[in-house]
C-alpha atoms as a PDB file:
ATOM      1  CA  UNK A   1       0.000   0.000   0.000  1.00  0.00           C
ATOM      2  CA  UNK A   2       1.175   3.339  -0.910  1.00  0.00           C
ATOM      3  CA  UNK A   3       1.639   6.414   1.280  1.00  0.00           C
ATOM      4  CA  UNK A   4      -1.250   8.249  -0.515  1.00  0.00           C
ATOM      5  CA  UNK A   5      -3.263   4.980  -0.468  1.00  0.00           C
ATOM      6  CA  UNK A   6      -2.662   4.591   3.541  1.00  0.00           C
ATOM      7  CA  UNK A   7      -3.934   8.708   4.304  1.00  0.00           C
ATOM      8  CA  UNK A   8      -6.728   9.016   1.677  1.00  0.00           C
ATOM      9  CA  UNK A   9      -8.867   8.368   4.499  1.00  0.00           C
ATOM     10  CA  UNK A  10      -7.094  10.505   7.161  1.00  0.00           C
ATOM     11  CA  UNK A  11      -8.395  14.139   5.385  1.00  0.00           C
ATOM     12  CA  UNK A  12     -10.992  15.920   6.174  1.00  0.00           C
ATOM     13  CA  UNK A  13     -12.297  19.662   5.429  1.00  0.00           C
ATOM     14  CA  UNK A  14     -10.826  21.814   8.153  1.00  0.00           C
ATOM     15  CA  UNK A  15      -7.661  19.622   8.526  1.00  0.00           C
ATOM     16  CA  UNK A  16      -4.304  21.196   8.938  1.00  0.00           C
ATOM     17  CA  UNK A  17      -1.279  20.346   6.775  1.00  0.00           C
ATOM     18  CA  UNK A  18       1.657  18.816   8.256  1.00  0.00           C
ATOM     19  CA  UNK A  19       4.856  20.580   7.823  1.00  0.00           C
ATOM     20  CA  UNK A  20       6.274  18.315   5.384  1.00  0.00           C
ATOM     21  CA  UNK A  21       2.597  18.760   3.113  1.00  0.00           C
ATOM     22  CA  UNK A  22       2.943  22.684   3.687  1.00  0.00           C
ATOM     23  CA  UNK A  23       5.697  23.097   1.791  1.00  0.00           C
ATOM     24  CA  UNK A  24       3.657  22.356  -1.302  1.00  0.00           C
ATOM     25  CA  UNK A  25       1.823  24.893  -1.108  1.00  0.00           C
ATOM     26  CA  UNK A  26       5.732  27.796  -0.674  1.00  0.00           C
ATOM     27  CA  UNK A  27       5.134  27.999   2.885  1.00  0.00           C
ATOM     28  CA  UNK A  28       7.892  27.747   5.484  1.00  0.00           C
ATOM     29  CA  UNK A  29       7.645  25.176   8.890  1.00  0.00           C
ATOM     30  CA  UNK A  30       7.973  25.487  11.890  1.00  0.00           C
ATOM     31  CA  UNK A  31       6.057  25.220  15.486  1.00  0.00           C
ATOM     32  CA  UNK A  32       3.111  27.257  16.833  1.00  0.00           C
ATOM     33  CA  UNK A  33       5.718  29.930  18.083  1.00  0.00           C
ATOM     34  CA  UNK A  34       7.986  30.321  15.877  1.00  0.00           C
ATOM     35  CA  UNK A  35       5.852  29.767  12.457  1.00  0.00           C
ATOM     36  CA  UNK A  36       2.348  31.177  12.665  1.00  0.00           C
ATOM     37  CA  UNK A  37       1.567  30.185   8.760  1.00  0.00           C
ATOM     38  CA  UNK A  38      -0.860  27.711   7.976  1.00  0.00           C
ATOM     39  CA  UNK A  39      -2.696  25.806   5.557  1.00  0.00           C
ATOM     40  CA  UNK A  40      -6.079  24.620   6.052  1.00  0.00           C
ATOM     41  CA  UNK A  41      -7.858  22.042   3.327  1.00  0.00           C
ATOM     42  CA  UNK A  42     -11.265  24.019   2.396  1.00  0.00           C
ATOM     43  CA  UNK A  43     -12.791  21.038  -0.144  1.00  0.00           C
ATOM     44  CA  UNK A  44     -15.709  18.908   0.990  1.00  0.00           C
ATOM     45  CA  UNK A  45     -14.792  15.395   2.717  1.00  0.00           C
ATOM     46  CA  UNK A  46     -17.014  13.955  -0.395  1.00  0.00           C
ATOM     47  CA  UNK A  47     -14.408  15.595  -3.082  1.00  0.00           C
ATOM     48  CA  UNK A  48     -11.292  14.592  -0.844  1.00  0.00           C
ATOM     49  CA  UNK A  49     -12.937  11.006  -1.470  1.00  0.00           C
ATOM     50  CA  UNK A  50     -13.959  11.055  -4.814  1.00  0.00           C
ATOM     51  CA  UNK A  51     -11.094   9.179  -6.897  1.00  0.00           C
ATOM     52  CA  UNK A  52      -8.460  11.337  -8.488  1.00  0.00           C
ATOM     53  CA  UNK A  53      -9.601  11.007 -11.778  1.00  0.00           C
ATOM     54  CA  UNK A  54     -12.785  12.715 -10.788  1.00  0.00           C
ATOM     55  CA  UNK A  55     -11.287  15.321  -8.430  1.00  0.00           C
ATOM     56  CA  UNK A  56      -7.447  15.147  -9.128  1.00  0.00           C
ATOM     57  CA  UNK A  57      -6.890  18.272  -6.707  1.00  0.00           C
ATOM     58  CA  UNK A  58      -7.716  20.044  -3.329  1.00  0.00           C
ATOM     59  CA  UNK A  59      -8.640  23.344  -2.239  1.00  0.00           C
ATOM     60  CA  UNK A  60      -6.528  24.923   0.629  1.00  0.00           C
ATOM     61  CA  UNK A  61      -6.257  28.137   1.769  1.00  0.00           C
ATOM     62  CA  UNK A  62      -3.456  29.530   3.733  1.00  0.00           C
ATOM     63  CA  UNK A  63      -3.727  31.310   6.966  1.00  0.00           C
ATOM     64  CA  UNK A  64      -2.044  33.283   9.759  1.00  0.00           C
ATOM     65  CA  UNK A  65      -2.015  32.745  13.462  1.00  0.00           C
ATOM     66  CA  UNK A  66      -3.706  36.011  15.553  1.00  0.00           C
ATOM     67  CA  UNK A  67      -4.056  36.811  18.670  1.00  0.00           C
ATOM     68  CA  UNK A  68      -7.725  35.878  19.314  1.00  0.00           C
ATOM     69  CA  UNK A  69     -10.988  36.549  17.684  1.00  0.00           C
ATOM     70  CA  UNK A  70     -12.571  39.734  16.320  1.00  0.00           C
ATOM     71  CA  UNK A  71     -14.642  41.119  14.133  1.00  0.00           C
ATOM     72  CA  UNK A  72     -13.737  38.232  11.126  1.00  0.00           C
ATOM     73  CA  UNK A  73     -15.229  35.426  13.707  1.00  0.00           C
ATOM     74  CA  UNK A  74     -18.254  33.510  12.893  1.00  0.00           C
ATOM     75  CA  UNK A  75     -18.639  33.783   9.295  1.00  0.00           C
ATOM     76  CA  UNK A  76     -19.206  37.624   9.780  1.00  0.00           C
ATOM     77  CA  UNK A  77     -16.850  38.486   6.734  1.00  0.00           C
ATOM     78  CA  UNK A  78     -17.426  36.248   3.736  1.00  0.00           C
ATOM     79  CA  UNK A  79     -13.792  37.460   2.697  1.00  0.00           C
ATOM     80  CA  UNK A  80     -11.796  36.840   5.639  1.00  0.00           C
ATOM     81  CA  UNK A  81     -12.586  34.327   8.732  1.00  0.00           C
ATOM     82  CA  UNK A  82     -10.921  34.065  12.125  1.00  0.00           C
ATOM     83  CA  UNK A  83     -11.739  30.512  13.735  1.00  0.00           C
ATOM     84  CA  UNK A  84     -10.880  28.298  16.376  1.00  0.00           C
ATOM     85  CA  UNK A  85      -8.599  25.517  16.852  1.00  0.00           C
ATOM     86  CA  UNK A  86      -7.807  23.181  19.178  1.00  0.00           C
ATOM     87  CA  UNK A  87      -4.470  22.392  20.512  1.00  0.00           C
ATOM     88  CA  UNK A  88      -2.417  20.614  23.245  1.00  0.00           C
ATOM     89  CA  UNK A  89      -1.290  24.479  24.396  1.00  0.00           C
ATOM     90  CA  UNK A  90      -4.827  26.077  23.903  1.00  0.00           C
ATOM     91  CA  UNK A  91      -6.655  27.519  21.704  1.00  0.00           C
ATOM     92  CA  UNK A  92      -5.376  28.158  17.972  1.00  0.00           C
ATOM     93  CA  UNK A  93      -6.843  31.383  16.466  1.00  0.00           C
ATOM     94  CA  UNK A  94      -6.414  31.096  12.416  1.00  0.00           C
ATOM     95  CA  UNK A  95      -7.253  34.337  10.167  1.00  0.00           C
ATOM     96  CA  UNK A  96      -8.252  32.517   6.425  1.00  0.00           C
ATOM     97  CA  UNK A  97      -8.411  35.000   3.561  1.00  0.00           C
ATOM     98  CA  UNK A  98     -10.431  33.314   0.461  1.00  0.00           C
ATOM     99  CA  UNK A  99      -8.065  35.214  -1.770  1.00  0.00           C
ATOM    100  CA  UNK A 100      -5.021  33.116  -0.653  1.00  0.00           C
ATOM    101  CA  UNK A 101      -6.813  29.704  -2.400  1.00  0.00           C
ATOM    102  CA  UNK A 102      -4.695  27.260  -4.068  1.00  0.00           C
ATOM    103  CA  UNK A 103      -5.078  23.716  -5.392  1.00  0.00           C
ATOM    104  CA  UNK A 104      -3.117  21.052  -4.456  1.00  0.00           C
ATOM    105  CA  UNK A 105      -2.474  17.762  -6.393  1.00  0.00           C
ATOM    106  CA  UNK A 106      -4.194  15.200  -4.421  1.00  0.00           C
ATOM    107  CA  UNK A 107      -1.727  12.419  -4.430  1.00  0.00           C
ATOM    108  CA  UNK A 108       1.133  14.511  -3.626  1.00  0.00           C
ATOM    109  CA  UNK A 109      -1.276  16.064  -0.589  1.00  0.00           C
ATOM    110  CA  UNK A 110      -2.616  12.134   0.571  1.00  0.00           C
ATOM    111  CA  UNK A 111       1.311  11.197   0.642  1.00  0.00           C
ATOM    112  CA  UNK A 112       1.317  12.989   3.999  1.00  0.00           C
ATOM    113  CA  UNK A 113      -0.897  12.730   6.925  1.00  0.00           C
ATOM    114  CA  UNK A 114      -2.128  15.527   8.496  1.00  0.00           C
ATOM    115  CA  UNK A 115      -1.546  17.501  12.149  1.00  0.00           C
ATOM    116  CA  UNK A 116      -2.860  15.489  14.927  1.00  0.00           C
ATOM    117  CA  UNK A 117      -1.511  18.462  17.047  1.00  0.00           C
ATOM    118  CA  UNK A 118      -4.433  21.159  16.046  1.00  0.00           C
ATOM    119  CA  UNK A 119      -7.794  20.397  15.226  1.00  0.00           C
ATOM    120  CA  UNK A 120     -11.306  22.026  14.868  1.00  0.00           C
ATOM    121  CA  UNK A 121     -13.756  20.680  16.569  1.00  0.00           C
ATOM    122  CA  UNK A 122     -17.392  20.326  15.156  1.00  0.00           C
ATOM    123  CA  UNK A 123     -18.553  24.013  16.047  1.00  0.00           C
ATOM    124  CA  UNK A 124     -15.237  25.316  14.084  1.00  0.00           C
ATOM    125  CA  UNK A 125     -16.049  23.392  11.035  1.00  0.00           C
ATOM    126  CA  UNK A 126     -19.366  24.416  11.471  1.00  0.00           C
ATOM    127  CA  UNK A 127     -18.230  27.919  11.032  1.00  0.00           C
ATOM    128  CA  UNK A 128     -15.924  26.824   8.455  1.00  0.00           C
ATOM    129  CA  UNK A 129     -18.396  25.677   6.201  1.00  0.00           C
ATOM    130  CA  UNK A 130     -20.802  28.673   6.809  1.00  0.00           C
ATOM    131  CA  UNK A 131     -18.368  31.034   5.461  1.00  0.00           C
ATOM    132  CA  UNK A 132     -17.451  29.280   2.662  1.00  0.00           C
ATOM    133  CA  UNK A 133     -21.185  28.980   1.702  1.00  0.00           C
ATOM    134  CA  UNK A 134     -21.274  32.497   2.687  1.00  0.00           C
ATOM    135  CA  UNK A 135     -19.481  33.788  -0.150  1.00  0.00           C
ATOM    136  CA  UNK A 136     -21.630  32.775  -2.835  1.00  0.00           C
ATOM    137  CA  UNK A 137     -24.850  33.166  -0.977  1.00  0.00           C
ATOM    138  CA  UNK A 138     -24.558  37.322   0.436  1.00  0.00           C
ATOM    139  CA  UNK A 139     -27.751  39.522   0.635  1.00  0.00           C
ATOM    140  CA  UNK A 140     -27.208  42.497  -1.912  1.00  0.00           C
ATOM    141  CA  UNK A 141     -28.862  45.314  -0.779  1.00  0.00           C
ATOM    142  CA  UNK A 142     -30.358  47.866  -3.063  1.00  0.00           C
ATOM    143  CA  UNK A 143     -28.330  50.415  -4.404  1.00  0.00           C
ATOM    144  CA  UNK A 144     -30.253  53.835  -3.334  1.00  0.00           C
ATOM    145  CA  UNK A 145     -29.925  51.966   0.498  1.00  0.00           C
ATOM    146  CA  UNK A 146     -25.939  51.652   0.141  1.00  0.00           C
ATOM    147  CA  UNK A 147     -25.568  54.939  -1.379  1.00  0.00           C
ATOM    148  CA  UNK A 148     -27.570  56.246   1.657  1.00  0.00           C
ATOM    149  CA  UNK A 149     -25.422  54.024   4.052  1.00  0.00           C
ATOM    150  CA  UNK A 150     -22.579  56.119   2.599  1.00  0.00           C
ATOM    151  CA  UNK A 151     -23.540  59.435   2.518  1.00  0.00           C
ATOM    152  CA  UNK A 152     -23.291  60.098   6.376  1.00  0.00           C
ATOM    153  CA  UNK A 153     -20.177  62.441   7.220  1.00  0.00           C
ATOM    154  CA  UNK A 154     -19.700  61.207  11.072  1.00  0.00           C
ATOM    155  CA  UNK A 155     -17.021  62.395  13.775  1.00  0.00           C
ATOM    156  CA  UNK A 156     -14.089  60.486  13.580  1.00  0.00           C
ATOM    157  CA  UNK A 157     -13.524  60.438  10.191  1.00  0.00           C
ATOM    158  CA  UNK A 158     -14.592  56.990   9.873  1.00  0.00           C
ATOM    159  CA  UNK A 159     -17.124  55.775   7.423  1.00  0.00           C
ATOM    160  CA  UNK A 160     -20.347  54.087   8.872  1.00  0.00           C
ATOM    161  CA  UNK A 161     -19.069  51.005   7.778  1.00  0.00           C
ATOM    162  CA  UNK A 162     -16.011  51.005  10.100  1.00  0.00           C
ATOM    163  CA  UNK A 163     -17.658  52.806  12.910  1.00  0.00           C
ATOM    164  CA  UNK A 164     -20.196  49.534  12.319  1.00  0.00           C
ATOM    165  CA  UNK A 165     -16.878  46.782  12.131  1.00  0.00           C
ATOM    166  CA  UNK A 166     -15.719  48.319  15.200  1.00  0.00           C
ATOM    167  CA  UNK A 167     -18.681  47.862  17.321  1.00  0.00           C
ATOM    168  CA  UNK A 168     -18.477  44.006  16.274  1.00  0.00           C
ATOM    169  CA  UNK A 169     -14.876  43.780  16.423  1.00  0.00           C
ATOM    170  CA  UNK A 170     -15.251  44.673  20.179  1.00  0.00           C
ATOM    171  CA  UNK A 171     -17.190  41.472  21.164  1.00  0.00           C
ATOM    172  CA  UNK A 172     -15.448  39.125  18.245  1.00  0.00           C
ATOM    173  CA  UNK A 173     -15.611  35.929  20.067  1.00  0.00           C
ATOM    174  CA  UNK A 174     -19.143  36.621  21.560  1.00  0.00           C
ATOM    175  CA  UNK A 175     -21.380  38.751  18.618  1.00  0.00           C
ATOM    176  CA  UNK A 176     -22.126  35.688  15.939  1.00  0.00           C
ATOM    177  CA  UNK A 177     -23.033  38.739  14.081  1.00  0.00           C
ATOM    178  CA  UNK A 178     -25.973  40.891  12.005  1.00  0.00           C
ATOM    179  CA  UNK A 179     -28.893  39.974  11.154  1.00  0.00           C
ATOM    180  CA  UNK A 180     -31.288  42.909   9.364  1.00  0.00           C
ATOM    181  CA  UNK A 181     -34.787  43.235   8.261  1.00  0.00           C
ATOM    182  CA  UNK A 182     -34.948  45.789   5.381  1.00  0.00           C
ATOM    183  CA  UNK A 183     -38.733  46.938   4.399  1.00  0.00           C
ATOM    184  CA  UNK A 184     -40.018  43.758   5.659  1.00  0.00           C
ATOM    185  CA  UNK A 185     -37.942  41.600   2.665  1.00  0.00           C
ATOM    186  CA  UNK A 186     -38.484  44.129  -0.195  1.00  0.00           C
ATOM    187  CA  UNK A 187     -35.796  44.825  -2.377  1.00  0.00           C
ATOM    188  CA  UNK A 188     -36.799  48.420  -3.393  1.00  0.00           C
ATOM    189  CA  UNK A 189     -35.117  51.380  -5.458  1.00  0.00           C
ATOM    190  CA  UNK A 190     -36.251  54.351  -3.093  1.00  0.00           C
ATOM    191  CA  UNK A 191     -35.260  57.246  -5.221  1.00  0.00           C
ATOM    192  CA  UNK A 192     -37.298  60.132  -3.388  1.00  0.00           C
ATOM    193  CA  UNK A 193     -35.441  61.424  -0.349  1.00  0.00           C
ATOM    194  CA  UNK A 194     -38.325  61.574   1.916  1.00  0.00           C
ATOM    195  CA  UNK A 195     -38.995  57.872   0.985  1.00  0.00           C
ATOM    196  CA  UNK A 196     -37.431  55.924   3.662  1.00  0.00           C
ATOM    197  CA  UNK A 197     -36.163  52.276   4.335  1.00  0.00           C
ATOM    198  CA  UNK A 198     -37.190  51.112   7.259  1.00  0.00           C
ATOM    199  CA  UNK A 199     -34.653  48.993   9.221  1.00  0.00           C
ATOM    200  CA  UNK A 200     -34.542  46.683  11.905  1.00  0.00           C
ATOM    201  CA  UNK A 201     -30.772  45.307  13.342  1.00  0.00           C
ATOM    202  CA  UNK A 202     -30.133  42.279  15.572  1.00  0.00           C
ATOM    203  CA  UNK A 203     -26.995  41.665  17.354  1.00  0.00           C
ATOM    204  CA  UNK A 204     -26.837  37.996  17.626  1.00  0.00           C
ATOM    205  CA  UNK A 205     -24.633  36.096  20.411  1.00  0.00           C
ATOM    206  CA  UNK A 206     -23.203  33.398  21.150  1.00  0.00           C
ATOM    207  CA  UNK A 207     -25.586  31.315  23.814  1.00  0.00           C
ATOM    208  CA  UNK A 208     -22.725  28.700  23.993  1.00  0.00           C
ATOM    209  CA  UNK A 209     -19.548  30.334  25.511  1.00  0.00           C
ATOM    210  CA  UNK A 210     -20.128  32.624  28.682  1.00  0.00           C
ATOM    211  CA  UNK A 211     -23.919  33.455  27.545  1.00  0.00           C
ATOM    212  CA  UNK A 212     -23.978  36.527  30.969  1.00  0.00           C
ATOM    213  CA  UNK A 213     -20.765  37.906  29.095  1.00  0.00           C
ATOM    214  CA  UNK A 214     -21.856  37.559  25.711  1.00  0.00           C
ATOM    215  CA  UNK A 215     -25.353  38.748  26.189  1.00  0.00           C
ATOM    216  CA  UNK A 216     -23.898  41.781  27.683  1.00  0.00           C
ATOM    217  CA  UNK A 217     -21.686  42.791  25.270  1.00  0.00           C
ATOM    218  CA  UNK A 218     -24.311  42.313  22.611  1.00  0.00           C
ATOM    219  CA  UNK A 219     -26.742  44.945  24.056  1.00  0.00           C
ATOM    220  CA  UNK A 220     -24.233  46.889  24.287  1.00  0.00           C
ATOM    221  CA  UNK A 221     -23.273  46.792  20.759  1.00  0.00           C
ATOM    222  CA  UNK A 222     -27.116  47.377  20.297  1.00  0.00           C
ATOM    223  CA  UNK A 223     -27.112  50.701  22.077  1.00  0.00           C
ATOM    224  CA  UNK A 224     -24.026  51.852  20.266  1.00  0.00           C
ATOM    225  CA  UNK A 225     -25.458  51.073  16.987  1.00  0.00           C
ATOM    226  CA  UNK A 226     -28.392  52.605  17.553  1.00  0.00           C
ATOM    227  CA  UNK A 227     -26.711  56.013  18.980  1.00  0.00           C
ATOM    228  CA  UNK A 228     -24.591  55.614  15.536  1.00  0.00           C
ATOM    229  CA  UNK A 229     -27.316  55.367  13.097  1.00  0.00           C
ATOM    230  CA  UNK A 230     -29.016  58.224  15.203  1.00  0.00           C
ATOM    231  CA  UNK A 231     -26.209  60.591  14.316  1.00  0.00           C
ATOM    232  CA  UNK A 232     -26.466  59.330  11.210  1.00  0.00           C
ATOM    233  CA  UNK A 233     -29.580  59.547  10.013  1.00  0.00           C
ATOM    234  CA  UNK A 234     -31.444  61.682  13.021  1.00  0.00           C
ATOM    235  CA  UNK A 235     -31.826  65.176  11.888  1.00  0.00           C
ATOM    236  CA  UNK A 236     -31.555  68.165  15.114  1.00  0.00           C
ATOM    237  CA  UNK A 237     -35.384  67.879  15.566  1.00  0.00           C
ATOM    238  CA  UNK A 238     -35.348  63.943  15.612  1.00  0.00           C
ATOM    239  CA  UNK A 239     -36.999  63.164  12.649  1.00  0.00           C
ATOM    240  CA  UNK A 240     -35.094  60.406  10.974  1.00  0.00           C
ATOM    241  CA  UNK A 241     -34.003  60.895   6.957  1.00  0.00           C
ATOM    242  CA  UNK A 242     -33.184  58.364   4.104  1.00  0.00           C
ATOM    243  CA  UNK A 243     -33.110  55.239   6.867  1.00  0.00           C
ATOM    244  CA  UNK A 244     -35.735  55.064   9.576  1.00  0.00           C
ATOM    245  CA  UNK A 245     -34.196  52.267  12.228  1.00  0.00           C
ATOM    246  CA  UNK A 246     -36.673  50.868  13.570  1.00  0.00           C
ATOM    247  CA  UNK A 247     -35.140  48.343  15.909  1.00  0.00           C
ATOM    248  CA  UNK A 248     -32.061  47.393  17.564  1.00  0.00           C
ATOM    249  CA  UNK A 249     -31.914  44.540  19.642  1.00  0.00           C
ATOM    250  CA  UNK A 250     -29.905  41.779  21.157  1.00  0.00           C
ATOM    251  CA  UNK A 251     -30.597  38.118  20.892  1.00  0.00           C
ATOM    252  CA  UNK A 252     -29.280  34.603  22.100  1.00  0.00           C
ATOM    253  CA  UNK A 253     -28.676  32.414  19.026  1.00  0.00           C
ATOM    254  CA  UNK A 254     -30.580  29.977  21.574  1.00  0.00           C
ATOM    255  CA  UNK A 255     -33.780  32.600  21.247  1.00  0.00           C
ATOM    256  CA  UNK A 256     -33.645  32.370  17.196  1.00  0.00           C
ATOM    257  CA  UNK A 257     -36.277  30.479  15.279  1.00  0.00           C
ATOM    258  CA  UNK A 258     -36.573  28.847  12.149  1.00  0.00           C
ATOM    259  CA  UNK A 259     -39.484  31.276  11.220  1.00  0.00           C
ATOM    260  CA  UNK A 260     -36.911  34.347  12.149  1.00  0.00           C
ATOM    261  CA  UNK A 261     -33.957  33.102  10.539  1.00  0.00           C
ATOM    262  CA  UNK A 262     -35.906  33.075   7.484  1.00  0.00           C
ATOM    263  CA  UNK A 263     -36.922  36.665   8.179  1.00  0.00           C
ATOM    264  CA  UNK A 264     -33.720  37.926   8.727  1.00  0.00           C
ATOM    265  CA  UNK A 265     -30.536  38.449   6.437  1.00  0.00           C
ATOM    266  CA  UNK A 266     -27.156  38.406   7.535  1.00  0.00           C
ATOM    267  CA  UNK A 267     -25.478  41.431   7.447  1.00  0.00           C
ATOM    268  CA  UNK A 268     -21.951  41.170   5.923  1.00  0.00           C
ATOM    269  CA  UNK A 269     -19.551  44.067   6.343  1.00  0.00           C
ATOM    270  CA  UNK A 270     -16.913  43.413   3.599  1.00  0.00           C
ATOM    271  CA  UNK A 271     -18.928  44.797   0.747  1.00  0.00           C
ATOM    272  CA  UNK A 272     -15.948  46.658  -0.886  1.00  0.00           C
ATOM    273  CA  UNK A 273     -19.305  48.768  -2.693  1.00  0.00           C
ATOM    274  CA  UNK A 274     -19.394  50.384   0.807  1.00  0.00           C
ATOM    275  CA  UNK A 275     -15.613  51.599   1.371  1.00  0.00           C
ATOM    276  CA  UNK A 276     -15.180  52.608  -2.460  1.00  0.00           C
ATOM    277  CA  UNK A 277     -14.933  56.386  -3.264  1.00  0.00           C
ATOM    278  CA  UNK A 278     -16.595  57.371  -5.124  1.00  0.00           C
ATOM    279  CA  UNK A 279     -19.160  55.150  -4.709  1.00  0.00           C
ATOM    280  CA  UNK A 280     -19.423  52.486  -7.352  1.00  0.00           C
ATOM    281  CA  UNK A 281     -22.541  49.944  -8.040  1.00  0.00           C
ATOM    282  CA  UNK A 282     -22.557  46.551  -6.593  1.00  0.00           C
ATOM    283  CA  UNK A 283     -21.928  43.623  -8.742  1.00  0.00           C
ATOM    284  CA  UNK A 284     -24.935  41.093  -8.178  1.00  0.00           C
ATOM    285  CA  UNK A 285     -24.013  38.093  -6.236  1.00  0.00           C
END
C-alpha cells in the first residue's frame, strides 16, 4: 500500500497540513511559536474522497495565526474568517483569507498525513463551512440603500461602515453577528429622499460560551449602533431621513427560530461597494 493509499482516508475539510505537506503549497515550517503560517484544506470530505480522476486536486487556503478573535469570527466576513482551533497548548486562532486559495495535487497532498496536534472541533467546522457557503450566498442590498449608508459624514472620520466593524470587532468571540430586516424583505429602489427604508438590526450572540458575558456585550453593541445610526440619520429635531431604524436589539442564538432566521438576512460588512470612493454599483451576487 502506498503512502497516498494509507492517508486518503485521514483528510478531512478543516484539517491542517503537516509541515512536510505545507511546503507544497511555498510555505515555510515550523512550530506554533515560531511559524504562525498555515494551511487549512477548504474542499468537501465527499471531493477529498472522490477518486483522483474525478477530483485530481484540493482546495486549501493559507492562513495566519492572531491573537484571538474579532470582528472576522463567525462567518461575519465572507472574505476573511478568524476561527478556532484546538491544541495541546490552547486555543489556535487562524485568520483565512479566500483570496489566498490554491489547489493542491491530491496524491502529492494524501502522501502525507495531516496535524494530529491542532484540530477544529465540530462548532469550528461548522463555522468553516458557513463562510465558505457564505461567499456565494450574500444579501445584496439595493443600491439607493448603500448609497444612503454612505452618505453620512460622522465624527471620527470613519465611514459608517467602520464605525459599524468596530462595534463588532469589540465582542469578536461573543457577537455571531448581524442579522437585518430591510422593508419587511423588499428589495426596493427608493429614489425620493423623503422615501425611507425602514430597518430593523439584531446583534446575535453566542448562547454557547459565557452566555452573561456575551449577552452583555451584545446589548451593548445594540445601544451603540443605535446612537450611531441616530447621528447618522437623526436630523436636530429627531426626525429620521433616508433610513428610519426601527429596531435594535440583542438576541441569544438559543432565542432564534426557524421562522426568524428566514426573516432575517445576515449582514456582511466586507462589501468593498461600501468603502469605495466614489461610490461604485454593486456587482450582483
Amino acid at each position: 500500500m502506498t503512502d497516498a493509499e494509507r492517508h486518503r482516508n485521514d483528510w478531512r475539510q478543516g484539517s491542517l497540513l503537516s509541515d512536510a505537506a505545507q511546503a507544497l503549497c511555498g510555505l515555510g515550517t515550523g512550530s506554533i511559536a515560531a511559524q504562525p503560517h498555515y494551511a487549512v484544506v477548504v474542499s468537501h470530505d465527499c471531493d477529498l474522497a472522490a477518486s483522483d480522476s474525478k477530483e485530481p486536486t484540493v482546495e486549501i487556503i493559507t492562513a495566519l495565526q492572531v491573537q484571538k478573535l474579532g470582528g472576522d469570527s463567525y462567518a461575519k466576513n465572507a472574505r476573511r474568517l478568524q476561527v478556532e482551533y484546538q491544541s495541546t497548548q490552547g486555543p489556535v486562532v487562524l485568520e483565512l483569507s479566500a483570496a489566498a486559495k490554491i489547489a493542491v495535487a491530491k496524491a502529492a497532498l494524501f502522501a502525507h498525513a495531516p496535524r494530529r496536534d491542532i484540530t477544529l472541533d465540530k462548532q469550528g467546522l461548522n463555522i468553516l463551512q458557513r463562510w465558505l457557503a457564505a461567499r456565494y450566498r450574500r444579501a445584496a442590498f439595493p443600491e439607493a440603500f448603500e448609497a444612503r449608508l454612505r452618505a453620512p459624514q460622522l465624527s471620527g472620520g470613519k465611514s459608517l461602515l467602520q464605525r459599524i466593524g468596530g462595534i463588532l470587532a469589540v465582542g469578536g468571540d461573543h457577537l455571531r453577528g448581524l442579522l437585518y430586516e430591510l422593508d419587511q424583505g423588499a428589495n426596493v429602489e427608493r429614489v425620493a429622499e423623503n422615501d425611507m427604508y425602514m430597518l430593523g438590526i439584531v446583534v446575535l450572540y453566542n448562547s454557547l460560551r459565557d452566555e452573561y458575558t456575551a449577552a452583555k456585550m451584545a446589548s451593548t453593541a445594540a445601544e451603540q449602533l443605535a446612537q450611531l445610526f441616530e447621528e447618522a440619520f437623526e436630523t436636530p429635531t429627531g426626525e429620521w431621513q433616508g433610513i428610519c431604524l426601527e429596531y435594535c436589539l440583542a438576541m441569544s442564538d438559543n432565542a432564534l427560530t426557524v421562522a426568524e432566521s428566514e426573516r432575517y438576512q445576515q449582514w456582511r460588512l466586507e462589501h468593498l461597494s461600501l468603502q469605495s470612493h466614489p461610490p461604485q454599483a454593486m456587482m450582483s451576487n
